[in-house]
C-alpha atoms as a PDB file:
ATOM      1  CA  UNK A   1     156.822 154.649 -23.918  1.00  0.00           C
ATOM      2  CA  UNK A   2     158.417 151.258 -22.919  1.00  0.00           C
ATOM      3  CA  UNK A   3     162.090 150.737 -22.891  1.00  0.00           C
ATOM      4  CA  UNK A   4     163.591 147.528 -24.541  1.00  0.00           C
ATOM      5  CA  UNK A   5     166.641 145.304 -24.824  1.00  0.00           C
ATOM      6  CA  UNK A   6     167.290 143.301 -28.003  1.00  0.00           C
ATOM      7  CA  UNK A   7     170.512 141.268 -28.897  1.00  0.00           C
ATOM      8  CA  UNK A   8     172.112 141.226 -32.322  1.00  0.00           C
ATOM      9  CA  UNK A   9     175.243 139.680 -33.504  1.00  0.00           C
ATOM     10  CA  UNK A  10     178.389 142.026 -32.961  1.00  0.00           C
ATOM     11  CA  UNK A  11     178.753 142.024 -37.138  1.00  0.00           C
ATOM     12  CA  UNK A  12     175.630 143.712 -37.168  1.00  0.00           C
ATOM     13  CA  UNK A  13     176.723 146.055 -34.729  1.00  0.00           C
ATOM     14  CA  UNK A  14     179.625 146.602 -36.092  1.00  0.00           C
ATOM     15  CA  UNK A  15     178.044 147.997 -39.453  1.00  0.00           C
ATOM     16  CA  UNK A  16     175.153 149.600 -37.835  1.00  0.00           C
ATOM     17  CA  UNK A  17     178.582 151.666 -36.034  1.00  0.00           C
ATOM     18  CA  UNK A  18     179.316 152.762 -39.704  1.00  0.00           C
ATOM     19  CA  UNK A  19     176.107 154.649 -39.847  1.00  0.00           C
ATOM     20  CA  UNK A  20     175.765 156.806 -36.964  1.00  0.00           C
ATOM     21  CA  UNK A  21     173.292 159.187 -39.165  1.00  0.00           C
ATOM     22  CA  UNK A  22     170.475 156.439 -38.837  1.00  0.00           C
ATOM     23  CA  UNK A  23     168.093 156.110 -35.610  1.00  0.00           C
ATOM     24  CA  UNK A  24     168.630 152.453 -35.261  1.00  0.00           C
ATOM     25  CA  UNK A  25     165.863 152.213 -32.468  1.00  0.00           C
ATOM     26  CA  UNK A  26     163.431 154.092 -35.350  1.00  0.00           C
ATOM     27  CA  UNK A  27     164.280 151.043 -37.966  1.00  0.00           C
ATOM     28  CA  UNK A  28     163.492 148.510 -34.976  1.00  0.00           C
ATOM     29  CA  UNK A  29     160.011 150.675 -34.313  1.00  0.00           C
ATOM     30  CA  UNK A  30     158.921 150.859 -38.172  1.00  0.00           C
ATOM     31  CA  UNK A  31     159.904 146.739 -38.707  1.00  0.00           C
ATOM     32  CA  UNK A  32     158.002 145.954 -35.416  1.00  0.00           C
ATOM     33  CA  UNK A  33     155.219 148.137 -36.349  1.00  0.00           C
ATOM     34  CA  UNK A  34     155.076 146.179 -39.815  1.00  0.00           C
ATOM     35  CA  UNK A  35     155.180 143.044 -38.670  1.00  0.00           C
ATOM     36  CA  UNK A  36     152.215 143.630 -36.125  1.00  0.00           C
ATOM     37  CA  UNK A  37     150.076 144.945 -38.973  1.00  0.00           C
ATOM     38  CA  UNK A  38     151.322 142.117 -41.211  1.00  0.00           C
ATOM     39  CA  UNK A  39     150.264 139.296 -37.854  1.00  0.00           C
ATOM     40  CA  UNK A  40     146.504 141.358 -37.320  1.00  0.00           C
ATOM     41  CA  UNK A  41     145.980 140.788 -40.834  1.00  0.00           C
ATOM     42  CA  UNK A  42     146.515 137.163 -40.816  1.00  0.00           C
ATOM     43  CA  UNK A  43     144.861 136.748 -37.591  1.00  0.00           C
ATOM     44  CA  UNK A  44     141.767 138.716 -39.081  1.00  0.00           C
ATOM     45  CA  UNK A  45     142.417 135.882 -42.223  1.00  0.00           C
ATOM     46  CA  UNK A  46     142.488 132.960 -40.363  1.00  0.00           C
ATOM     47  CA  UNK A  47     140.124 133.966 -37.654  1.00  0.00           C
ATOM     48  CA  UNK A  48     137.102 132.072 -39.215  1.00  0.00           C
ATOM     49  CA  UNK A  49     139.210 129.203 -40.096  1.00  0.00           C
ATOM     50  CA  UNK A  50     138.921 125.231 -38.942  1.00  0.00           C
ATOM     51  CA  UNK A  51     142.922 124.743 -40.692  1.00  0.00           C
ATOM     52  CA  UNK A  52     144.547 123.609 -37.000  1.00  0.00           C
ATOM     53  CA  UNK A  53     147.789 124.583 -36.670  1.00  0.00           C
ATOM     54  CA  UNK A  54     148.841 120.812 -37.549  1.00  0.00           C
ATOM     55  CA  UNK A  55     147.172 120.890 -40.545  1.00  0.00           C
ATOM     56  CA  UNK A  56     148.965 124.326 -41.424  1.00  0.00           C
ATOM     57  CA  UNK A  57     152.271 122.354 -40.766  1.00  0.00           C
ATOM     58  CA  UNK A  58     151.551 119.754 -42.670  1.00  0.00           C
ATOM     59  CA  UNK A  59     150.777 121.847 -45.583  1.00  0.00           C
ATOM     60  CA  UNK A  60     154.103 124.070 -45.016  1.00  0.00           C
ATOM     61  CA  UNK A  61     156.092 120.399 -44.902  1.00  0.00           C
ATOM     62  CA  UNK A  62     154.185 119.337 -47.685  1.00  0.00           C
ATOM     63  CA  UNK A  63     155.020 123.236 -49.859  1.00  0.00           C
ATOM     64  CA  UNK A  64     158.546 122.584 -48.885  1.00  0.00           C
ATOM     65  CA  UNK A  65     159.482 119.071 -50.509  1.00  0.00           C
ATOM     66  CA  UNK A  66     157.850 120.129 -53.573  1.00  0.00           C
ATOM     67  CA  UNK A  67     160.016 123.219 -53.691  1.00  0.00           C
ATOM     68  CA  UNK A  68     163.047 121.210 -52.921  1.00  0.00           C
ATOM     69  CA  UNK A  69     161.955 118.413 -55.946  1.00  0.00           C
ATOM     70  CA  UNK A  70     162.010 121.291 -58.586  1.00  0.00           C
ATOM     71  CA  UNK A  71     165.475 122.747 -57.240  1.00  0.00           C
ATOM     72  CA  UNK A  72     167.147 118.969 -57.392  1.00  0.00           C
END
């Protein structure tokens, strides 16, 4: 297994502190491990596509301002 190094902000640390029953480096596996299977689903989604990654913007921007219209 591969050792590694992340930075969080010393708040968080200072909570995570309060809770010394939880395996903090099991969390980090399990949410890293979800959010790989969440990215080879999309990939396996998208794969087949012709949306560029422009055009994916463009829709996002686009998503956004009509979001922001409704909450005004």
């Amino acid at each position: 297994m591969v050792n590694m190094t992340l930075s969080i902000a010393e708040q968080m640390y200072n909570e995570m502190k309060k809770h010394t029953e939880v395996k903090w480096s099991d969390v980090a596996r399990s949410a890293i491990k979800k959010k790989l299977a969440e990215l080879e689903i999309m990939d396996k989604v998208l794969g087949n596509s012709d949306l560029t990654e422009s055009d994916a913007e463009l829709i996002g921007h686009k998503i956004k301002a009509e979001i922001r219209k409704r909450f005004k």
